[in-house]
N, C-alpha and C. Protein backbone atom coordinates (compact mmCIF):
# COMPACT_ATOMS: atom_id res chain seq x y z
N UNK A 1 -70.40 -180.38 -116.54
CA UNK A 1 -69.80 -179.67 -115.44
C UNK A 1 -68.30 -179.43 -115.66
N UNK A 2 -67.69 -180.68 -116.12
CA UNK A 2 -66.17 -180.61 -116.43
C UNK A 2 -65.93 -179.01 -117.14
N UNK A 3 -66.90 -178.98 -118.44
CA UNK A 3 -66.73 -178.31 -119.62
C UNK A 3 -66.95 -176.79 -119.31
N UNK A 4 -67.72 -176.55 -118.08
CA UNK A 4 -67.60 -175.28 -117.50
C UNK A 4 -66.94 -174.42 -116.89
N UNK A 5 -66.44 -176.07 -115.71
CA UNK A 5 -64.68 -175.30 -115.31
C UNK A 5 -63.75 -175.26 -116.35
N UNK A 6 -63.53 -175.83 -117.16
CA UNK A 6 -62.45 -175.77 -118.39
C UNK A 6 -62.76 -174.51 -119.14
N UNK A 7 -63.78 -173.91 -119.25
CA UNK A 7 -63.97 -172.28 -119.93
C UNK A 7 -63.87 -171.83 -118.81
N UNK A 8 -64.28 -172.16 -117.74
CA UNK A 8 -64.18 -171.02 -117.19
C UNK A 8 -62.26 -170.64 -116.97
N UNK A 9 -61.60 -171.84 -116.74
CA UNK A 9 -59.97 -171.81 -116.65
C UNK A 9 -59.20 -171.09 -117.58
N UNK A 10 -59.66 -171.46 -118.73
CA UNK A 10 -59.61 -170.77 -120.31
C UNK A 10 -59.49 -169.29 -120.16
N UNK A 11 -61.25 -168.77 -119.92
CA UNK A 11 -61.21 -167.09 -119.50
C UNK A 11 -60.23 -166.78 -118.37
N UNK A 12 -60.28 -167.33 -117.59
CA UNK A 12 -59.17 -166.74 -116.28
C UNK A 12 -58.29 -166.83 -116.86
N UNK A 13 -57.65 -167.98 -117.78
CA UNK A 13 -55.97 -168.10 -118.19
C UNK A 13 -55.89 -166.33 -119.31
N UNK A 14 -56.75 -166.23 -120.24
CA UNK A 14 -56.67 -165.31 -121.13
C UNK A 14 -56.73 -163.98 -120.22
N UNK A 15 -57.46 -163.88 -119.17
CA UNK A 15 -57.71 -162.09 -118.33
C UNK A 15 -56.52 -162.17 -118.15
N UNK A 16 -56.12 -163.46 -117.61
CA UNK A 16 -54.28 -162.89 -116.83
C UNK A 16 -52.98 -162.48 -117.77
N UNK A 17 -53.24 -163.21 -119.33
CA UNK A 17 -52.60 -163.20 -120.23
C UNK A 17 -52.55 -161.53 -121.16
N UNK A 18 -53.96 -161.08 -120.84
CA UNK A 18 -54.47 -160.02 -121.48
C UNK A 18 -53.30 -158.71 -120.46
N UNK A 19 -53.60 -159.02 -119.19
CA UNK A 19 -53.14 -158.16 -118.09
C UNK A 19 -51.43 -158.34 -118.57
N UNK A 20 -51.32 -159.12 -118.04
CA UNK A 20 -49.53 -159.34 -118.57
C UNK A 20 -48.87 -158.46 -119.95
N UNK A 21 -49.85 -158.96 -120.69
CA UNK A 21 -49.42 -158.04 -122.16
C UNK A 21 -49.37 -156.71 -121.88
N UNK A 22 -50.99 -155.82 -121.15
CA UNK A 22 -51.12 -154.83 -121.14
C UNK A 22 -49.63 -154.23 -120.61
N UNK A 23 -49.01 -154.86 -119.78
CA UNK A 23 -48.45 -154.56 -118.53
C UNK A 23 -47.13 -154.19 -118.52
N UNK A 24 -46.81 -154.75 -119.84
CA UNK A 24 -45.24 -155.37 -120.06
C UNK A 24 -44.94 -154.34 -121.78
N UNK A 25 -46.03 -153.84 -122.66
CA UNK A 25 -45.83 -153.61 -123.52
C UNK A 25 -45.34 -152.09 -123.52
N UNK A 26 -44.48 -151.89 -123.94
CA UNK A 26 -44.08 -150.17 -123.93
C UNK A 26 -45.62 -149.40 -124.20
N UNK A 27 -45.14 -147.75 -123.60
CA UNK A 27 -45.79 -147.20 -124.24
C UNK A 27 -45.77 -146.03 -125.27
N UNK A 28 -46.45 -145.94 -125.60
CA UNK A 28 -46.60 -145.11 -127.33
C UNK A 28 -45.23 -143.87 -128.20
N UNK A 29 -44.93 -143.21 -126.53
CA UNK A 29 -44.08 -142.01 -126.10
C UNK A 29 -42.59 -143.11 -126.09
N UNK A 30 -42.88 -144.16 -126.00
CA UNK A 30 -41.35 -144.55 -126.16
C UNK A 30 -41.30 -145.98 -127.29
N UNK A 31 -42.27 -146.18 -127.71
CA UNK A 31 -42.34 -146.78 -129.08
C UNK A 31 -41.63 -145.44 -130.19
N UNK A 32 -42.08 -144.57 -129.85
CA UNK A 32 -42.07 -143.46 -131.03
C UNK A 32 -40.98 -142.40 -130.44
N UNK A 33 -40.23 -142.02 -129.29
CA UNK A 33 -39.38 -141.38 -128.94
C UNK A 33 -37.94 -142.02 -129.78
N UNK A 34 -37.06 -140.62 -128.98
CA UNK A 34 -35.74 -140.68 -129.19
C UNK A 34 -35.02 -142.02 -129.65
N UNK A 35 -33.97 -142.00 -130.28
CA UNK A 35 -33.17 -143.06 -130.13
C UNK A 35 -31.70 -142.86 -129.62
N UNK A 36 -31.27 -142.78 -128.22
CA UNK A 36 -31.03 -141.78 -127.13
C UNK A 36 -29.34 -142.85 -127.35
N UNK A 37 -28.11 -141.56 -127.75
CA UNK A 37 -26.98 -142.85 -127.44
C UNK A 37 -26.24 -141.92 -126.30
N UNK A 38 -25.93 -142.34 -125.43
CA UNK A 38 -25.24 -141.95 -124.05
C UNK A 38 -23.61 -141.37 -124.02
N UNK A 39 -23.37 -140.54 -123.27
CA UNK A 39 -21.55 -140.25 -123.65
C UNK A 39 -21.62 -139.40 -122.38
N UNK A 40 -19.82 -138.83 -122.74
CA UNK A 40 -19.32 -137.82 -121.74
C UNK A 40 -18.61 -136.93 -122.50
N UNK A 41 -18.58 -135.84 -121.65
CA UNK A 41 -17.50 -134.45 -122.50
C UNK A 41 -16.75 -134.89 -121.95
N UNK A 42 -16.11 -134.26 -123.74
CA UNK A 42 -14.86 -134.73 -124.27
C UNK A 42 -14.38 -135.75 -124.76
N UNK A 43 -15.43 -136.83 -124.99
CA UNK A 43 -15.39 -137.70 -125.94
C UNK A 43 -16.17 -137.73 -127.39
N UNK A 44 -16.27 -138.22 -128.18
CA UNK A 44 -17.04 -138.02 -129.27
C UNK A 44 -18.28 -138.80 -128.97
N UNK A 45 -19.22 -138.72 -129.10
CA UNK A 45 -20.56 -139.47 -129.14
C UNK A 45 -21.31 -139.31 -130.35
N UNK A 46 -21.88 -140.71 -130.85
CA UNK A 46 -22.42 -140.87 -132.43
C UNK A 46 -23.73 -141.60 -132.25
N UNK A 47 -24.67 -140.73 -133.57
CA UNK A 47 -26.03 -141.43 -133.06
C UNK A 47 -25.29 -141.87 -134.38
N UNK A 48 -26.58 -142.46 -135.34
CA UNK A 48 -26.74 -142.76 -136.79
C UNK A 48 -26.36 -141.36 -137.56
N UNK A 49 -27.15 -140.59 -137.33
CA UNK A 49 -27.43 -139.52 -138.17
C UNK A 49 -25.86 -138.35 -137.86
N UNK A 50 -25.68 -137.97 -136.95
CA UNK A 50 -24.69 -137.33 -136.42
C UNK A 50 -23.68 -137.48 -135.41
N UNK A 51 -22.85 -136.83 -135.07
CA UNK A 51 -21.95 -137.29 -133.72
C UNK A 51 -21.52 -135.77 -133.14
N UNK A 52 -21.49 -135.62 -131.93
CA UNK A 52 -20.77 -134.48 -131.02
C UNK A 52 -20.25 -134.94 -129.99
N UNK A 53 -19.26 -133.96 -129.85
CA UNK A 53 -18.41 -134.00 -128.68
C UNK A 53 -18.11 -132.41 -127.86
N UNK A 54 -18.58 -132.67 -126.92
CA UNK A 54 -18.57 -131.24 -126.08
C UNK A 54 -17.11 -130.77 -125.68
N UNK A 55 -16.76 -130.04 -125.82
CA UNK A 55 -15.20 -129.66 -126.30
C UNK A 55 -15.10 -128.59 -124.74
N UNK A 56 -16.01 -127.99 -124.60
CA UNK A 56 -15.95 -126.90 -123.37
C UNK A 56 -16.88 -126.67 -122.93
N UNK A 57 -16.92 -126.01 -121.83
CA UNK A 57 -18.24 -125.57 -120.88
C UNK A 57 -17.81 -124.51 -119.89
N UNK A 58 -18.40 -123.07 -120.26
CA UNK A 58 -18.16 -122.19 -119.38
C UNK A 58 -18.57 -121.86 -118.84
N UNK A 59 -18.93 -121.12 -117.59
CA UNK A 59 -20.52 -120.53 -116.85
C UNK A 59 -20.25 -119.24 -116.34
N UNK A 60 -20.52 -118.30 -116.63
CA UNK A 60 -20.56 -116.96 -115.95
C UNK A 60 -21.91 -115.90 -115.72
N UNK A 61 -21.71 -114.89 -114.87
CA UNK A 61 -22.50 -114.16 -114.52
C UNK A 61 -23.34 -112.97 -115.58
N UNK A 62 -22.55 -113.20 -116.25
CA UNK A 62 -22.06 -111.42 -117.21
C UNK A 62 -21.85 -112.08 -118.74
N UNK A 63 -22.25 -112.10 -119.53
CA UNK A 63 -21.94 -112.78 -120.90
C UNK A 63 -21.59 -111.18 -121.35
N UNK A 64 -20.90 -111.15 -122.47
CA UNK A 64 -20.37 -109.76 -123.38
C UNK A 64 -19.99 -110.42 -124.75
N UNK A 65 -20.68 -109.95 -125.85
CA UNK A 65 -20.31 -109.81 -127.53
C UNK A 65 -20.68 -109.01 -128.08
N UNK A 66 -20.37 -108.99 -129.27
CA UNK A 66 -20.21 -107.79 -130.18
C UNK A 66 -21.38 -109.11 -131.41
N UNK A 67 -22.47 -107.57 -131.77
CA UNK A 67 -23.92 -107.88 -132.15
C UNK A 67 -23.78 -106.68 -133.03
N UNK A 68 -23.42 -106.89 -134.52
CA UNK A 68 -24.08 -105.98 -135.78
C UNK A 68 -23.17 -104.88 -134.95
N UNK A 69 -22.15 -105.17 -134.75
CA UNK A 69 -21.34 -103.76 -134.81
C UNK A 69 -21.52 -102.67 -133.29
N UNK A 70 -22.29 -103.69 -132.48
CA UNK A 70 -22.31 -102.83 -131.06
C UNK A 70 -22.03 -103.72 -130.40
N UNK A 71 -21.71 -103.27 -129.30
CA UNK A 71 -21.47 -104.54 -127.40
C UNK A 71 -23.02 -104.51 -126.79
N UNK A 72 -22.67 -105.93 -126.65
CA UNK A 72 -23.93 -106.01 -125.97
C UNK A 72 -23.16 -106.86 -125.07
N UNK A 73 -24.42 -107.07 -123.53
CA UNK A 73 -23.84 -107.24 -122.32
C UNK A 73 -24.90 -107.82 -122.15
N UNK A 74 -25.19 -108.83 -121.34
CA UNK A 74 -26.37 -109.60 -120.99
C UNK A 74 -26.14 -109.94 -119.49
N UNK A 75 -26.61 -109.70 -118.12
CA UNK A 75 -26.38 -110.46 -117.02
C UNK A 75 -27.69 -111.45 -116.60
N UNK A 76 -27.44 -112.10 -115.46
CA UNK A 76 -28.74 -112.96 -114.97
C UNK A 76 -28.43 -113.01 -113.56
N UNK A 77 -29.51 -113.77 -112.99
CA UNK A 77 -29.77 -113.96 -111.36
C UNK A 77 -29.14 -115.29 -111.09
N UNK A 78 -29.03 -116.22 -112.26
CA UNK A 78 -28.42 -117.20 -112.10
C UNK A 78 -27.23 -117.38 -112.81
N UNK A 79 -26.80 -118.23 -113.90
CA UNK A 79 -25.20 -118.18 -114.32
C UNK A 79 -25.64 -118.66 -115.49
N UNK A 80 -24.99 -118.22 -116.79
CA UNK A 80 -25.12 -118.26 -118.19
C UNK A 80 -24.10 -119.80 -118.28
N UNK A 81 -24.50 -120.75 -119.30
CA UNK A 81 -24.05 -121.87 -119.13
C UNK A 81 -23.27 -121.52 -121.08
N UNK A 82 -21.99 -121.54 -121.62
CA UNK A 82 -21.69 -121.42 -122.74
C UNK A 82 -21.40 -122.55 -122.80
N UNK A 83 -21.68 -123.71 -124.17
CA UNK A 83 -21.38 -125.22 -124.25
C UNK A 83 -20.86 -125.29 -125.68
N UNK A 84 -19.62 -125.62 -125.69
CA UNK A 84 -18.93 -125.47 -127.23
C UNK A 84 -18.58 -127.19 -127.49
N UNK A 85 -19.47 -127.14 -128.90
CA UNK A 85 -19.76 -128.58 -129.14
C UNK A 85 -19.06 -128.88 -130.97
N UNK A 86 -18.19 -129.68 -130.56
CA UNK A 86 -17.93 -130.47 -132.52
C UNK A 86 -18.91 -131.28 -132.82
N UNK A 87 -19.36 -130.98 -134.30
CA UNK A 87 -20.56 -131.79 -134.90
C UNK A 87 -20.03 -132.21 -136.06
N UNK A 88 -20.67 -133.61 -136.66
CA UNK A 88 -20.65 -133.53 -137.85
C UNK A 88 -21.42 -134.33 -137.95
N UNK A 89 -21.66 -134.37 -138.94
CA UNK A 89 -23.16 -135.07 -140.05
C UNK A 89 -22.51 -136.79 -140.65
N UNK A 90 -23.49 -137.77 -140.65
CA UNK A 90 -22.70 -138.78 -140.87
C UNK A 90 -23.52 -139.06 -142.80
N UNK A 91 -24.86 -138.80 -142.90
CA UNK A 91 -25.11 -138.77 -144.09
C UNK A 91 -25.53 -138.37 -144.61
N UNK A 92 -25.90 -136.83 -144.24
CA UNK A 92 -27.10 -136.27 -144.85
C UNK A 92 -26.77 -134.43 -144.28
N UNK A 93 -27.35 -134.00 -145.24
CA UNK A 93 -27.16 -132.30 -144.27
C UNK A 93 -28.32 -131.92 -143.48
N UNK A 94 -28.30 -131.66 -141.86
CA UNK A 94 -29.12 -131.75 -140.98
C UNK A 94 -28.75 -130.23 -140.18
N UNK A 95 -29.67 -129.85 -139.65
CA UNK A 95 -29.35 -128.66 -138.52
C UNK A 95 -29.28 -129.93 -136.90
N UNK A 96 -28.97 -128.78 -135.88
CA UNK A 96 -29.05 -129.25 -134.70
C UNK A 96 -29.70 -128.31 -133.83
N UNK A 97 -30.89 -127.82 -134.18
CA UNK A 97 -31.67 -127.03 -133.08
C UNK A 97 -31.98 -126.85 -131.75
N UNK A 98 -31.82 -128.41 -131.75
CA UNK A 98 -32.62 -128.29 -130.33
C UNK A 98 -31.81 -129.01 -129.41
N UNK A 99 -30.95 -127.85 -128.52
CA UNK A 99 -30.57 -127.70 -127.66
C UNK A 99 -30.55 -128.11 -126.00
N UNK A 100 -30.69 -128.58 -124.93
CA UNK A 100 -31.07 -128.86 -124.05
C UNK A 100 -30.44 -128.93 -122.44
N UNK A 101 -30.33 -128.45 -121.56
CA UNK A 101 -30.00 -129.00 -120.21
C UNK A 101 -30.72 -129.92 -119.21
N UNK A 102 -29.98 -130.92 -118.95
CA UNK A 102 -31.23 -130.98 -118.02
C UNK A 102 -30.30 -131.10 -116.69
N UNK A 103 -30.88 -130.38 -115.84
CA UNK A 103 -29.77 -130.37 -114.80
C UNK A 103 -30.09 -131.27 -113.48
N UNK A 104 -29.60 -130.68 -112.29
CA UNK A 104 -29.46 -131.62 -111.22
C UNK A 104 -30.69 -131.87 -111.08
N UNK A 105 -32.04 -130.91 -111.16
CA UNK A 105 -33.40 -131.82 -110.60
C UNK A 105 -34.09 -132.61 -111.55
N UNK A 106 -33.55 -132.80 -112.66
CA UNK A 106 -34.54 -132.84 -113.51
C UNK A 106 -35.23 -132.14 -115.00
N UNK A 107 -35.01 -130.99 -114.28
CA UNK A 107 -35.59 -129.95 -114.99
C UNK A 107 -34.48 -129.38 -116.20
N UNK A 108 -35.76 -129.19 -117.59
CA UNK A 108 -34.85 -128.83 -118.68
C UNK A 108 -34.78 -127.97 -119.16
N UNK A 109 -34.33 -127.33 -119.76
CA UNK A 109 -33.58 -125.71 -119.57
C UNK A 109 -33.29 -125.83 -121.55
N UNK A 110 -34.10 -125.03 -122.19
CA UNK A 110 -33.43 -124.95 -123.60
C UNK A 110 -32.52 -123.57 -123.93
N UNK A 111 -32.02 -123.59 -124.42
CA UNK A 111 -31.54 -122.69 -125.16
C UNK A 111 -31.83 -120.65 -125.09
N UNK A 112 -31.41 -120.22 -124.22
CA UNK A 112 -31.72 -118.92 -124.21
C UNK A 112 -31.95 -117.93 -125.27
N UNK A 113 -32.93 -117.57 -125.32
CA UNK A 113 -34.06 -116.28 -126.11
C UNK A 113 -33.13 -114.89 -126.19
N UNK A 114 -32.43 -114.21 -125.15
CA UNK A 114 -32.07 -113.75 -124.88
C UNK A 114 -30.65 -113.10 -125.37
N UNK A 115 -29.81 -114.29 -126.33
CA UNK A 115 -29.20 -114.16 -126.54
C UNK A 115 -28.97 -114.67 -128.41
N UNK A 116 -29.77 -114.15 -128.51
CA UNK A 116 -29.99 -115.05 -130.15
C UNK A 116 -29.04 -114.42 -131.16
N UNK A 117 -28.29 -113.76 -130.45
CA UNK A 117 -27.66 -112.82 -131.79
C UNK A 117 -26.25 -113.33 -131.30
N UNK A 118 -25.78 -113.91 -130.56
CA UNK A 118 -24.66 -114.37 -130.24
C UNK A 118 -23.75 -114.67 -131.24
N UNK A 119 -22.81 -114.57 -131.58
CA UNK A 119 -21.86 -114.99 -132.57
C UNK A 119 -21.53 -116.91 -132.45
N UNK A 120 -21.50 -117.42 -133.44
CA UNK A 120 -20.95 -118.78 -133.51
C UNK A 120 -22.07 -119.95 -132.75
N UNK A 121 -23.22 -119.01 -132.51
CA UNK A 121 -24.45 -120.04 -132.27
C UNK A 121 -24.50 -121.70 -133.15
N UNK A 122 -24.11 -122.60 -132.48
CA UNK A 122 -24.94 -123.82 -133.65
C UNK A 122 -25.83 -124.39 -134.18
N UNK A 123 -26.77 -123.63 -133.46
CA UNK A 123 -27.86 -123.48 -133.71
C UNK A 123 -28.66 -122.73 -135.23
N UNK A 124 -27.88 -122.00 -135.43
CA UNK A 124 -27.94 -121.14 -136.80
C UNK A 124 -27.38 -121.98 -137.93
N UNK A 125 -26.67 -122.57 -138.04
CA UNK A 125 -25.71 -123.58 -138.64
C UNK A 125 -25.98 -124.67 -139.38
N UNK A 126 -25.92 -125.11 -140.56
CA UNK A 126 -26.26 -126.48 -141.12
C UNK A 126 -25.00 -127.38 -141.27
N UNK A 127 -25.27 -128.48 -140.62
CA UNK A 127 -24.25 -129.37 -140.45
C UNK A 127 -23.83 -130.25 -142.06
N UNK A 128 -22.65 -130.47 -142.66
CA UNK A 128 -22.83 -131.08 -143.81
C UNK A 128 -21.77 -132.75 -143.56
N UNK A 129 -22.04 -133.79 -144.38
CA UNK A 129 -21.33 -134.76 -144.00
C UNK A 129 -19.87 -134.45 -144.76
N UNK A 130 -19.27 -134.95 -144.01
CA UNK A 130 -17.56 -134.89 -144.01
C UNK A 130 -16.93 -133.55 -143.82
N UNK A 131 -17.65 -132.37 -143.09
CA UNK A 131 -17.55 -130.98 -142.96
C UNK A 131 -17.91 -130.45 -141.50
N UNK A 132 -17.10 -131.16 -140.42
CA UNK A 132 -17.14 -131.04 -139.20
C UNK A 132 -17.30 -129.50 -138.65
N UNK A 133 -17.86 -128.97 -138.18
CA UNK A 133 -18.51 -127.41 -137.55
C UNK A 133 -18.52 -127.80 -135.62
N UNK A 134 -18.18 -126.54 -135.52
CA UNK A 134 -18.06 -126.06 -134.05
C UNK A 134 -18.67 -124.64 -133.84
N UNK A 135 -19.32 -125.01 -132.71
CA UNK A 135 -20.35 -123.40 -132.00
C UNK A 135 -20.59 -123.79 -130.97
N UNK A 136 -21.31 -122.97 -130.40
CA UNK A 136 -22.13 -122.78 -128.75
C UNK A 136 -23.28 -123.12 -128.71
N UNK A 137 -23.62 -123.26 -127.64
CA UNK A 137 -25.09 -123.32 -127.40
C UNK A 137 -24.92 -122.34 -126.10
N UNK A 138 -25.71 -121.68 -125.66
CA UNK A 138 -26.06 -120.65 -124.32
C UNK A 138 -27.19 -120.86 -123.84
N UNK A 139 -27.27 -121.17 -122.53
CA UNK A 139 -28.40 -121.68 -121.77
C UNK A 139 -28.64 -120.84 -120.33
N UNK A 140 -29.27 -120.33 -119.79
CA UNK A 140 -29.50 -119.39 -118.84
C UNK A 140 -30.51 -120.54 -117.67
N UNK A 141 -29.70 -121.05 -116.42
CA UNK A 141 -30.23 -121.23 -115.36
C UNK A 141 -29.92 -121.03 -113.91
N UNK A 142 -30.49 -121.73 -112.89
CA UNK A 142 -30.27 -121.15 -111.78
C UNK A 142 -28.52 -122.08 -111.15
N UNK A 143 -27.83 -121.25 -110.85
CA UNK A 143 -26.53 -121.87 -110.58
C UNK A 143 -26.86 -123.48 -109.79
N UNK A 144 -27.64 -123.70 -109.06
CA UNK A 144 -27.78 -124.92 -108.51
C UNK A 144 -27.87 -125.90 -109.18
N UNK A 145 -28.30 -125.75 -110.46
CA UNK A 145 -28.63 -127.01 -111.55
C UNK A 145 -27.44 -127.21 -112.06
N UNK A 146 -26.16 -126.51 -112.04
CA UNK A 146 -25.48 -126.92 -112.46
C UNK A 146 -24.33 -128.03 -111.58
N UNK A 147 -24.39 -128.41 -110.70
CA UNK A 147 -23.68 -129.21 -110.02
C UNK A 147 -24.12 -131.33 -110.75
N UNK A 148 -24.69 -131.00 -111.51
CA UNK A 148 -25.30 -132.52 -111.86
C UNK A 148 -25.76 -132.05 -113.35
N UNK A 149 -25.26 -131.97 -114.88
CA UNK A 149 -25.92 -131.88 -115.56
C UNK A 149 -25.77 -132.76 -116.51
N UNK A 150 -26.70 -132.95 -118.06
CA UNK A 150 -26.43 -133.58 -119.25
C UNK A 150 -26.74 -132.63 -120.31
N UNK A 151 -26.60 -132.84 -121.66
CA UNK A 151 -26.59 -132.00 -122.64
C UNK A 151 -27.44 -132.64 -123.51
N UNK A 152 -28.62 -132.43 -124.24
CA UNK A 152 -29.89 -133.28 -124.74
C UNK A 152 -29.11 -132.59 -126.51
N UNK A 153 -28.67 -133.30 -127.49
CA UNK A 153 -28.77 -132.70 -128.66
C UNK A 153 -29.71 -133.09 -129.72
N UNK A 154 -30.27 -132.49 -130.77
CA UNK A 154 -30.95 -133.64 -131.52
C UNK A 154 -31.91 -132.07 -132.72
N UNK A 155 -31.81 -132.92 -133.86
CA UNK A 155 -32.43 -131.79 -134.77
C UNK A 155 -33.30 -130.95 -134.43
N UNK A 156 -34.37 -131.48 -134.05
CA UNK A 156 -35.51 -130.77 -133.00
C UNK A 156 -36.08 -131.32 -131.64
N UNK A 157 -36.66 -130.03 -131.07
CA UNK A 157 -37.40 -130.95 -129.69
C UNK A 157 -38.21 -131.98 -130.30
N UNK A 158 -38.28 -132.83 -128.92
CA UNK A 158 -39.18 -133.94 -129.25
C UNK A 158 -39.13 -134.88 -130.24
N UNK A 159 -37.79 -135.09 -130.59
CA UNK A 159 -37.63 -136.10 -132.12
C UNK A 159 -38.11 -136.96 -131.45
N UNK A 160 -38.49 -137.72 -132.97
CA UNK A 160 -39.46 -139.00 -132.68
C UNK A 160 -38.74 -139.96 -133.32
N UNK A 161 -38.39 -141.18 -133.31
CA UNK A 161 -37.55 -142.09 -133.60
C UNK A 161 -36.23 -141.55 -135.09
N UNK A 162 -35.36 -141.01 -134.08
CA UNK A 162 -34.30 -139.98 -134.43
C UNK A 162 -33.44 -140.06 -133.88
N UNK A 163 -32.18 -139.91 -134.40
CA UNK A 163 -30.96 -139.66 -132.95
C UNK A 163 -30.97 -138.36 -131.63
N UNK A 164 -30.93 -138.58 -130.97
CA UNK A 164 -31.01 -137.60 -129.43
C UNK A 164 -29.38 -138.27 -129.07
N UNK A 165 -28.16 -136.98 -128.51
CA UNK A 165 -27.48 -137.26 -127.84
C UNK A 165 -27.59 -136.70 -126.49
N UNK A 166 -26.92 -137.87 -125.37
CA UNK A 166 -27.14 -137.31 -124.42
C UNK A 166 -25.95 -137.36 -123.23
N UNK A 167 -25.30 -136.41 -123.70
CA UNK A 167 -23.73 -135.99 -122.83
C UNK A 167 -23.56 -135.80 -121.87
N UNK A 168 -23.28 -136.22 -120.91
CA UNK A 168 -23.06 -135.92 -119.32
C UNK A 168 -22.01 -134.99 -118.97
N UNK A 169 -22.39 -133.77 -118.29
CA UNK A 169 -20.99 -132.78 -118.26
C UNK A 169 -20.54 -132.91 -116.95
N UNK A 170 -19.33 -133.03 -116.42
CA UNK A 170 -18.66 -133.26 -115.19
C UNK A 170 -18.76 -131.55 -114.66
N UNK A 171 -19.47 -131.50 -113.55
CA UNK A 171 -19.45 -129.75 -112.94
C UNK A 171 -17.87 -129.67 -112.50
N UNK A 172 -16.84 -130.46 -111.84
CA UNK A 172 -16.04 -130.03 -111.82
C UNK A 172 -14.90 -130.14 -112.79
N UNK A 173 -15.66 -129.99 -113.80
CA UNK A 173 -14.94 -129.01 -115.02
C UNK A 173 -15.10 -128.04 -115.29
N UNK A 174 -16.05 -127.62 -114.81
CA UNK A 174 -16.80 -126.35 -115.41
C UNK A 174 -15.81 -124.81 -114.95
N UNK A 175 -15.41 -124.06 -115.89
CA UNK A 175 -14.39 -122.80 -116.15
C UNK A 175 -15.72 -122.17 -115.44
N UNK A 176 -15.31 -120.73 -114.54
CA UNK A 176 -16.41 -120.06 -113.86
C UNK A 176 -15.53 -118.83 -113.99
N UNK A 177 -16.73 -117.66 -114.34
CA UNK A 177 -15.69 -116.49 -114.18
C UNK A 177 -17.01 -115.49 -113.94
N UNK A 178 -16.48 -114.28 -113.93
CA UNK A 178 -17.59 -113.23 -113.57
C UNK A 178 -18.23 -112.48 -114.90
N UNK A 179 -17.02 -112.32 -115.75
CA UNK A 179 -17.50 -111.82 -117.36
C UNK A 179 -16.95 -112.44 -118.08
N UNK A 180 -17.79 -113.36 -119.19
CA UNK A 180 -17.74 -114.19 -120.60
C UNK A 180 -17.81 -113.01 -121.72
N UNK A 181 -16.44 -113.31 -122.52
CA UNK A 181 -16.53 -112.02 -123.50
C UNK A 181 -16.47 -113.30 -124.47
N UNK A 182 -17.46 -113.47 -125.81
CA UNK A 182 -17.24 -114.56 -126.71
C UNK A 182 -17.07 -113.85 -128.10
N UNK A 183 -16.27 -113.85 -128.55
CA UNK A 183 -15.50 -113.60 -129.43
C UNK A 183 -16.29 -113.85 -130.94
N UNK A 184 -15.82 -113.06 -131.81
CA UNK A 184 -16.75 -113.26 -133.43
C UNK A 184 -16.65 -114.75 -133.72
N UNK A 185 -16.02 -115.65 -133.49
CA UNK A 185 -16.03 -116.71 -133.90
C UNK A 185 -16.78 -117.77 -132.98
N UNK A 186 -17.35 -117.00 -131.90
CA UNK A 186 -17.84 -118.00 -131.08
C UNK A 186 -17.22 -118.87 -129.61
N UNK A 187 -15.70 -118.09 -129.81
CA UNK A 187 -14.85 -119.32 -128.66
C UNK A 187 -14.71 -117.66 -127.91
């Protein structure tokens, strides 16, 4: 009789032990996600692989550049977000594709389609070590998201145990105007 309650104590001790583990162990999406280092514009922020520092942030209605020798003009319903970022590479030559907002709700906002021909994109760009580079990123959302945002950087979406930076932009910094004219170089 002893020897029955004692297994049976045994199995109960192990279900609860089993549960606990289940319970407590990460899961898969963050075993294998980002390796996320935190900052603010205008400071430098460094994963392993790279470091940026968001240098500016403009937002207007009306974007305007010069594309292969014509003007082009782009407007929206909401406000064009221009984000001028220093990069550099710490050991290796890497791009920085993937772009990101995520603003006041939540919601993440990549990199506008719309504007791919933009001059001084960094997106186009290969980063080399000891050869610091500066460009834009252009992001198209609804003006409300911008009162609360961060800046997601990282070679591609969805890196998987990789550096991801993730920059917090102060809205009342943010330069606001009605027409963004960006210049061949990007500023």
């Amino acid at each position: 009789m002893i020897r029955a309650v004692v297994y049976a104590a045994l199995v109960a001790l192990s279900v609860v032990a089993l549960i606990a583990l289940k319970e407590t162990t990460p899961s898969y999406a963050m075993l294998r996600g980002p390796i996320v280092t935190r900052g603010y514009a205008g400071e430098t922020v460094s994963g392993r692989a790279f470091s940026g520092k968001v240098s500016q942030v403009r937002k207007a209605k009306v974007l305007s550049y010069e594309s292969f020798g014509r003007k082009v003009e782009r407007s929206t319903s909401g406000v064009w977000l221009v984000v001028t970022v220093d990069a550099a590479a710490s050991t290796e030559t890497l791009p920085l594709q993937a772009a990101t907002i995520v603003g006041a709700s939540g919601r993440s906002y990549r990199q506008s389609t719309r504007v791919d021909s933009v001059p001084g994109a960094l997106s186009t760009k290969t980063i080399q070590p000891g050869l610091p580079t500066s460009g834009i990123f252009v992001f198209e959302l609804p003006e409300a998201e911008t009162s609360r945002m961060s800046l997601l950087l990282a070679r591609q979406y969805f890196p998987q145990l990789s550096d991801q930076l993730d920059i917090s932009i102060d809205a009342d910094k943010l330069g606001s105007q009605a027409v963004l004219e960006i210049g061949n170089d990007g500023r």
